[in-house]
Protein backbone atom coordinates (compact mmCIF):
# COMPACT_ATOMS: atom_id res chain seq x y z
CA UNK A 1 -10.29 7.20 -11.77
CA UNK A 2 -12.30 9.10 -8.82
CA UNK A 3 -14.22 11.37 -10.65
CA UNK A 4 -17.89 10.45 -11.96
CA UNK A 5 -18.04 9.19 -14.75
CA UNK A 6 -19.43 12.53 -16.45
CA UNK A 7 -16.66 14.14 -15.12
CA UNK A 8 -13.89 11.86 -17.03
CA UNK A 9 -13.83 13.51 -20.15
CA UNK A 10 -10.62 15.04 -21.14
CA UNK A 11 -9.75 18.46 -21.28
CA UNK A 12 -10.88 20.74 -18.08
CA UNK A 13 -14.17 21.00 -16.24
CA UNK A 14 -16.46 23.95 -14.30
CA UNK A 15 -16.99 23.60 -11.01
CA UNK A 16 -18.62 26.01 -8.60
CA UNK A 17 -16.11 28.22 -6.32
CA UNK A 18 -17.73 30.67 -3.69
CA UNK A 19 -14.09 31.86 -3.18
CA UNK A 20 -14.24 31.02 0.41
CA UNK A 21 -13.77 26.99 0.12
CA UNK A 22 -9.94 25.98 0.51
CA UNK A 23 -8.90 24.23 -2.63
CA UNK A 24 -8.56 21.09 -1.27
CA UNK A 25 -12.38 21.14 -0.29
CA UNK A 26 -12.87 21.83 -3.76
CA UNK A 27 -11.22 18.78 -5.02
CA UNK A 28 -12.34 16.51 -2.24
CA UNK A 29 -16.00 17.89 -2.94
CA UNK A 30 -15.13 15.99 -6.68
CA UNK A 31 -14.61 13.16 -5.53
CA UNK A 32 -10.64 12.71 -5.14
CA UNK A 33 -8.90 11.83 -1.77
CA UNK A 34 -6.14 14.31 -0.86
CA UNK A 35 -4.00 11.52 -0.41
CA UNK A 36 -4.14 10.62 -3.61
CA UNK A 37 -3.51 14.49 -4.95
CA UNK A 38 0.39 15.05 -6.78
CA UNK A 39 1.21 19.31 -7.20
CA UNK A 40 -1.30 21.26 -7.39
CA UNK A 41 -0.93 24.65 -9.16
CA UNK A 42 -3.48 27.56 -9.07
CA UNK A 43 -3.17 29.55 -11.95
CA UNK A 44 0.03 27.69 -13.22
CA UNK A 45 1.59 28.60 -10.08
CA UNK A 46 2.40 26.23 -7.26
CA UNK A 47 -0.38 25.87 -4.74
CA UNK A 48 -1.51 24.15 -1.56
CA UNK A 49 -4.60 22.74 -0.34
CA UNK A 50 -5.38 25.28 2.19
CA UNK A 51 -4.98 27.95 -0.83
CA UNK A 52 -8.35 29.10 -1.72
CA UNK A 53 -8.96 29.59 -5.20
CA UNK A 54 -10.83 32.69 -6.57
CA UNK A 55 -14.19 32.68 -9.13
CA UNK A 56 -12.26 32.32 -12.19
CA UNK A 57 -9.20 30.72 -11.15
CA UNK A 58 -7.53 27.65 -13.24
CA UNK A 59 -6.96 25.05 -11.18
CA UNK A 60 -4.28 21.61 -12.02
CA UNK A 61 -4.53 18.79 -10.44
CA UNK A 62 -1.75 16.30 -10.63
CA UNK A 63 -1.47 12.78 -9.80
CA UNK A 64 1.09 11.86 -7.04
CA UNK A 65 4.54 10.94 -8.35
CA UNK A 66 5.90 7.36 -8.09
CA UNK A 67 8.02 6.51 -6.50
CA UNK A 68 6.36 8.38 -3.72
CA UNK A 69 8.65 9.30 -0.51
CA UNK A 70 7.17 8.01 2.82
CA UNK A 71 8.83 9.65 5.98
CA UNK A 72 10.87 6.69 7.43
CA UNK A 73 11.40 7.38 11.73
CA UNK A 74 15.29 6.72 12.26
CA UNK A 75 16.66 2.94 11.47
CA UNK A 76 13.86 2.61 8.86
CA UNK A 77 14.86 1.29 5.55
CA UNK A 78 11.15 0.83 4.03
CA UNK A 79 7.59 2.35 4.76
CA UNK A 80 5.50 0.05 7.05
CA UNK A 81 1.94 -0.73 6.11
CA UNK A 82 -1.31 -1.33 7.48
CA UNK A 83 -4.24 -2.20 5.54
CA UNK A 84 -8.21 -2.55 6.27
CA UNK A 85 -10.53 -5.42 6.63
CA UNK A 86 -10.88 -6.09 2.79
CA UNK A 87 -6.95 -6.45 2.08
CA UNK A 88 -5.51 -9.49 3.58
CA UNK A 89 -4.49 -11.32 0.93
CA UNK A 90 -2.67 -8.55 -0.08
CA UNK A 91 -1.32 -8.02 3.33
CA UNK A 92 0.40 -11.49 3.15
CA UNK A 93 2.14 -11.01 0.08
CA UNK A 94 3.42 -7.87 1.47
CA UNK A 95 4.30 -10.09 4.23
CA UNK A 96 6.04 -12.60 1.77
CA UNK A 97 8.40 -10.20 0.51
CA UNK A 98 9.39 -9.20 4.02
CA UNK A 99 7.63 -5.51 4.53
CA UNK A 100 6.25 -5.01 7.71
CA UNK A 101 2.56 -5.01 7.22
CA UNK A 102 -0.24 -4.81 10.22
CA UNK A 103 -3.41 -6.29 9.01
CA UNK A 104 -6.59 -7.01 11.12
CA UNK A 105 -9.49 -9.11 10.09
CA UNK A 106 -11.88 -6.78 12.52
CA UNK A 107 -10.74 -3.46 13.27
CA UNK A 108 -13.12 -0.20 12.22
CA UNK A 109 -12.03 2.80 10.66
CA UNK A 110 -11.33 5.07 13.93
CA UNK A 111 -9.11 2.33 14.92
CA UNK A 112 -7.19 1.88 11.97
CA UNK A 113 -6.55 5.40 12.09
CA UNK A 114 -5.52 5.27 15.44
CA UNK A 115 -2.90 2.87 14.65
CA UNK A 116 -1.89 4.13 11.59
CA UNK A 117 -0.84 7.30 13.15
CA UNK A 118 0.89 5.74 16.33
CA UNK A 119 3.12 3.69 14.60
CA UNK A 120 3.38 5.66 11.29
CA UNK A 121 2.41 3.21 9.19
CA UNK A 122 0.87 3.81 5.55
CA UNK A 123 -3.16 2.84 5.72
CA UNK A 124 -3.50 0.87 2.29
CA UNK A 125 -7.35 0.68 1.63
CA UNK A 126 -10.47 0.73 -1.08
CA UNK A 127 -12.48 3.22 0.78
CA UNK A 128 -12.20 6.77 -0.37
CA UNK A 129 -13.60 7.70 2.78
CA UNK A 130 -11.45 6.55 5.00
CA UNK A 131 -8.77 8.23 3.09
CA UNK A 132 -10.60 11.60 3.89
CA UNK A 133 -10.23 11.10 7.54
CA UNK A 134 -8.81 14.78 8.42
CA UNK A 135 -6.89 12.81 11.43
CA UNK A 136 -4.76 10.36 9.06
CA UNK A 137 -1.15 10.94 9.02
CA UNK A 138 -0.91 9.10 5.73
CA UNK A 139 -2.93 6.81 3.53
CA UNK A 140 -2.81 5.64 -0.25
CA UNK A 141 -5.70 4.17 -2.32
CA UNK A 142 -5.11 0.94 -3.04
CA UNK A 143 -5.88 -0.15 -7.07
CA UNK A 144 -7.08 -2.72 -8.83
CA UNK A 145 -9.80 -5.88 -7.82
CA UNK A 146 -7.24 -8.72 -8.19
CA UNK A 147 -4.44 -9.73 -5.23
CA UNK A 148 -1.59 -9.80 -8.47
CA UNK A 149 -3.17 -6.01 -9.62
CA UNK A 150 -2.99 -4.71 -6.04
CA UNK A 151 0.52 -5.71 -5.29
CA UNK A 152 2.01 -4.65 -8.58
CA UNK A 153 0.53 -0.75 -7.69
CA UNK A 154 1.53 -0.77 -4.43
CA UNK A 155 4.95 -1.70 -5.04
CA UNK A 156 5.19 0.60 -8.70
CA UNK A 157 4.27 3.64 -5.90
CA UNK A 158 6.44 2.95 -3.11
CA UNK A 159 9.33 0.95 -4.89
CA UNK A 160 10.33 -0.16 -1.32
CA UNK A 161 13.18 -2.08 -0.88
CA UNK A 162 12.24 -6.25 -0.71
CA UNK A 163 13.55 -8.64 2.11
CA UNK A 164 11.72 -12.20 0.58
CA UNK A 165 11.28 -14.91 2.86
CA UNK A 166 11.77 -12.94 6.53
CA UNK A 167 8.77 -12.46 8.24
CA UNK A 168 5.77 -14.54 8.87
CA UNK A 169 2.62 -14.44 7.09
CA UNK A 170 0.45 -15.04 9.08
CA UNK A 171 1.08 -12.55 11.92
CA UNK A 172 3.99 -10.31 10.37
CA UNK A 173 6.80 -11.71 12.76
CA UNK A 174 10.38 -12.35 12.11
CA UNK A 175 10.85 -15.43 10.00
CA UNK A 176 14.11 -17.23 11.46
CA UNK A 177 16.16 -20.43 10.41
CA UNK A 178 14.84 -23.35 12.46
CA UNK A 179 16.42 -27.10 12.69
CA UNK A 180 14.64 -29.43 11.24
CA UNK A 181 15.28 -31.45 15.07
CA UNK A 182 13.63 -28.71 16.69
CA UNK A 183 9.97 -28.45 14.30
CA UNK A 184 10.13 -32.37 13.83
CA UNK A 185 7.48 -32.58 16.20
CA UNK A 186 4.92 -30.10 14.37
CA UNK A 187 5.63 -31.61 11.02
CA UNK A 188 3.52 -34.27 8.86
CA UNK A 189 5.43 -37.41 7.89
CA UNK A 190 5.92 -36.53 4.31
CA UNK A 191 7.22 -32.96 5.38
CA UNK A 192 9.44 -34.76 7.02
CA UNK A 193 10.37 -36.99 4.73
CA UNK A 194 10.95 -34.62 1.76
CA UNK A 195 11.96 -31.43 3.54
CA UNK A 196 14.87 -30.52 5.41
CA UNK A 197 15.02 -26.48 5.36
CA UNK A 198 12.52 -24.86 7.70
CA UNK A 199 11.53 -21.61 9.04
CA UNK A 200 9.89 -20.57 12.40
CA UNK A 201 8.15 -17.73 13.03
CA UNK A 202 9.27 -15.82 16.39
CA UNK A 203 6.33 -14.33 17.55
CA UNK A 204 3.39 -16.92 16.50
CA UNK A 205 5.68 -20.15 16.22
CA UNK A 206 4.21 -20.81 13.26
CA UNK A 207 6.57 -23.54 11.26
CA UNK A 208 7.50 -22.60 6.93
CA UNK A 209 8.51 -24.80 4.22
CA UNK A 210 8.77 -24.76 0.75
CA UNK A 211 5.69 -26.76 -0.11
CA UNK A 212 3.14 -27.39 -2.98
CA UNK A 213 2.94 -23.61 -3.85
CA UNK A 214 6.67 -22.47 -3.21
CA UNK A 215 6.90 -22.48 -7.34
CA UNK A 216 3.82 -20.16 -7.15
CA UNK A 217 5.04 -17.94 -4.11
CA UNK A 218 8.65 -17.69 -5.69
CA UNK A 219 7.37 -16.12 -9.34
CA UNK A 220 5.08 -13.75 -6.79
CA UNK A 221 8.69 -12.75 -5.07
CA UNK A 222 10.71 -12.53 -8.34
CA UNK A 223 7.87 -10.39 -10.14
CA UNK A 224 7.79 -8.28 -7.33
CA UNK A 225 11.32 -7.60 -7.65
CA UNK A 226 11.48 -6.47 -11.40
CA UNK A 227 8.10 -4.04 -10.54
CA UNK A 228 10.56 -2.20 -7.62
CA UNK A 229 13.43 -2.39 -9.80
CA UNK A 230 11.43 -1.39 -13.34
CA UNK A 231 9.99 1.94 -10.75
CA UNK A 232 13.39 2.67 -9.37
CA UNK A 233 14.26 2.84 -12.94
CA UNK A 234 11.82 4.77 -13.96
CA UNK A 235 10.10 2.65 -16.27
CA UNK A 236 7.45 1.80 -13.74
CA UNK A 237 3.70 1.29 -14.88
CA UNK A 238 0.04 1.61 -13.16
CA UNK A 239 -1.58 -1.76 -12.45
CA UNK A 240 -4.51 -2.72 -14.40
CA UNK A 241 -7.82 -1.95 -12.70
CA UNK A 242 -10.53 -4.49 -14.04
């Protein structure tokens, strides 16, 4: 999907070597983030990106293999995320189903790295370019134009494990149990009313529900659950891309 068009024809392809480019030059130069590079293998033998092919040499490029392993710091049980300007609704379904996900509405690209690396957390975006950052600890391309499409990749690559319901979606806190005495006050009559379970977010404040859309938001969770589970399996699928 990151080649040109012209390019996307199957079977192999020429490309110019001057056998002092490193190989991963050679594939950036096509168009493909190393981030998004599986094995490589120089003349059917395991290679690296620093390796610098000869005139001649046959060159395979693989995709990366899902699941793919994130390094987790100690007491991590899943990858944490960040993603750029152009993902947040993605970012709060990731929040939804309780992965810790950093999201900022208008933060630039040296930033984002910056943050990325300090708290090694995966940079989830659209922009090939910002994947090519030399400085970027780690980064995956997100695919697919629609919220559903995105979330279904993300979570057939990374198959993290799923904690619905526990942190906050608006600003990525803890979600904890709250009386329904102690958010009466924030709460609009019918909430009241009708409701009697209730979350509260421990950073923001921010007060949870189930309301008009829980039906919605719950077939988000359980679908995300059988994509993780269907990956973990082995059965796992790209998203569409439309």
């Amino acid at each position: 999907m990151f080649l040109p068009a012209s390019r996307r024809r199957p079977g192999g392809r020429t490309v110019a070597a001057d056998g002092t480019s490193s190989l991963g030059h050679v594939v950036e130069a096509l168009g493909v983030p190393l981030p998004e590079v599986g094995a490589l293998l120089l003349d059917g033998a395991p290679a690296t990106a620093a390796d610098r092919p000869a005139p001649g040499a046959s060159v395979r490029v693989e995709a990366i293999a899902r699941p793919q392993e994130v390094p987790l710091e100690e007491g991590q049980d899943a990858p944490r995320f960040l993603l750029d300007v152009h993902l947040g609704t993605l970012a709060r379904r990731l929040r939804l189903l309780g992965l810790d996900t950093a999201y900022h509405n208008d933060m630039d690209d040296p930033a984002l790295v910056v943050q990325a690396n300090a708290e090694r957390r995966v940079l989830l975006t659209q922009d090939r370019g910002l994947l090519r950052r030399r400085a970027l600890w780690f980064g995956a391309h997100v695919r697919g134009s629609r919220p559903d499409d995105q979330l279904r990749d993300l979570l057939d690559r990374f198959a993290p494990p799923l904690a619905p319901w526990t942190r906050c979606t608006a600003c990525n806190g803890a979600l904890l149990p709250a009386p329904k005495e102690d958010v009466a006050g924030a709460l609009p009559e019918g909430t009241r009313r009708t409701q009697d379970v209730y979350g509260r977010c421990a950073d923001c404040g921010q007060v949870y529900w189930r309301g008009a859309h829980g039906d919605r938001l719950a077939e988000i969770v359980e679908a995300a659950g059988r994509t993780v589970a269907a990956r973990r399996a082995g059965r796992g699928s790209l998203a569409r891309t439309g």
